[in-house]
Protein backbone atom coordinates (compact mmCIF):
# COMPACT_ATOMS: atom_id res chain seq x y z
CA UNK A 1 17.23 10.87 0.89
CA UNK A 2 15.47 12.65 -1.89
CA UNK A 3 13.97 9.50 -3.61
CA UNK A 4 12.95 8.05 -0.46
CA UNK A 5 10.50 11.01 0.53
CA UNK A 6 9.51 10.71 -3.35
CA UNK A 7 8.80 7.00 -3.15
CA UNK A 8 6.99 7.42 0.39
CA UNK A 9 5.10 10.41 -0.60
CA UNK A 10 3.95 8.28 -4.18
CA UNK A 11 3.06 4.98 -1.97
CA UNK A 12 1.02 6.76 0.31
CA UNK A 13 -0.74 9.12 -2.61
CA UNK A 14 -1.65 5.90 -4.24
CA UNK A 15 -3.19 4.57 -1.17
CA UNK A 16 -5.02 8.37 -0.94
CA UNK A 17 -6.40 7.06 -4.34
CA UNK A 18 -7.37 3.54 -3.77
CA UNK A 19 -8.89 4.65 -0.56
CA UNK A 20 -10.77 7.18 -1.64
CA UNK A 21 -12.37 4.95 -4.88
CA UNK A 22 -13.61 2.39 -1.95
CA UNK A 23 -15.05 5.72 -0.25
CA UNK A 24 -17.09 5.83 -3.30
CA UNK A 25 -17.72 2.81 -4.30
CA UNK A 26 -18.40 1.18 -1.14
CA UNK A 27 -21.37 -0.87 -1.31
CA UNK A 28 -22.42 -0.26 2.66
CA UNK A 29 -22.03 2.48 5.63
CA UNK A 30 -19.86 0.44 7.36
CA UNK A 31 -17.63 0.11 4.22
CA UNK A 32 -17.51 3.90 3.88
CA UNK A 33 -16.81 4.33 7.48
CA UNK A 34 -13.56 1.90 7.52
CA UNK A 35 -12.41 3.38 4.33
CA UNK A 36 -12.84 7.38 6.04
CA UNK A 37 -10.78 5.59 9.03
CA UNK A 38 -8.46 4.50 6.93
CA UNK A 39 -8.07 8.17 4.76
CA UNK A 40 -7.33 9.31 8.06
CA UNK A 41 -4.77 7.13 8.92
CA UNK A 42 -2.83 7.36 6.06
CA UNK A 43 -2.84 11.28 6.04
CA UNK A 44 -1.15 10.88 9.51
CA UNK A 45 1.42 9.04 8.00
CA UNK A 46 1.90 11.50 5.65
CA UNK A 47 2.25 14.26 8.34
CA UNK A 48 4.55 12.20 10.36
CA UNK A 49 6.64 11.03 6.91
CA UNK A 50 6.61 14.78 6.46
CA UNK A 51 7.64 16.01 9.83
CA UNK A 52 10.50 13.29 9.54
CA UNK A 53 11.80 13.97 6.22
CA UNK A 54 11.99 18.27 7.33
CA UNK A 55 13.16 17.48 10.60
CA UNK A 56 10.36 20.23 12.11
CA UNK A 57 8.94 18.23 15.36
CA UNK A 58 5.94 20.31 15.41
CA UNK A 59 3.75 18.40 12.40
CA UNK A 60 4.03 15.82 14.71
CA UNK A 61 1.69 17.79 17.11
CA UNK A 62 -0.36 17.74 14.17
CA UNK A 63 -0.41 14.36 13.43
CA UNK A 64 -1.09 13.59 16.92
CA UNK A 65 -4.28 15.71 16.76
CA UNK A 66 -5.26 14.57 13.09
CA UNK A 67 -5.38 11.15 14.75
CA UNK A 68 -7.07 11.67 18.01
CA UNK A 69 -9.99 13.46 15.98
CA UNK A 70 -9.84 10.16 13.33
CA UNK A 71 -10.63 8.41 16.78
CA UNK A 72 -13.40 10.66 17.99
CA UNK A 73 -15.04 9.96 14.58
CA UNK A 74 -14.53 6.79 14.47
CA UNK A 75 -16.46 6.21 17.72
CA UNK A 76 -19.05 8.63 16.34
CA UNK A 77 -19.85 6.86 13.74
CA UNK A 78 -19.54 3.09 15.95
CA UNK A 79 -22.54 4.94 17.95
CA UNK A 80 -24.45 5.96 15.06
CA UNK A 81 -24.38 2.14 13.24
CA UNK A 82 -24.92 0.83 16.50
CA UNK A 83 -28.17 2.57 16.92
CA UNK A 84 -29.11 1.40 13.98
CA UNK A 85 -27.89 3.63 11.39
CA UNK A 86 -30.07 5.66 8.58
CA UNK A 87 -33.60 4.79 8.53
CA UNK A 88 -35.36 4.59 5.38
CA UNK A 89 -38.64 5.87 5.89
């Protein structure tokens, strides 16, 4: 059971990585925006990896909440590009 929360736990840091370089590197808004979604999504898998692998139900609560506030951004953000985004006066 050990080396499966070590594999899990190394798959989804590398994805923290990769995800985090496309943060940075991403050429438009809307690029940056996907790849936040997607940080946030993958650190909820984490939580609920970790709340499986410990057997303690409530970082599942946490998850939940980690992922209902992803949402709310995510909308946020749909709103803002929508509008029209930064201006560059």
């Amino acid at each position: 059971m050990h080396y499966i929360y070590l594999i899990t736990f190394g798959l989804l840091s590398i994805a923290l990585v990769l995800i985090f370089i496309r943060l940075l590197i991403g050429p438009t808004l809307p690029d940056r925006v996907v790849a936040l979604e997607l940080l946030a999504t993958v650190i909820v898998g984490m939580t609920g990896a970790h709340a499986i692998f410990t057997e303690r139900s409530s970082f599942i609560d946490v998850a939940i909440v980690t992922a209902l506030t992803a949402f709310l951004a995510a909308i946020g953000f749909a709103r803002f590009l929508e509008r029209g985004g930064p201006r560059d006066d």
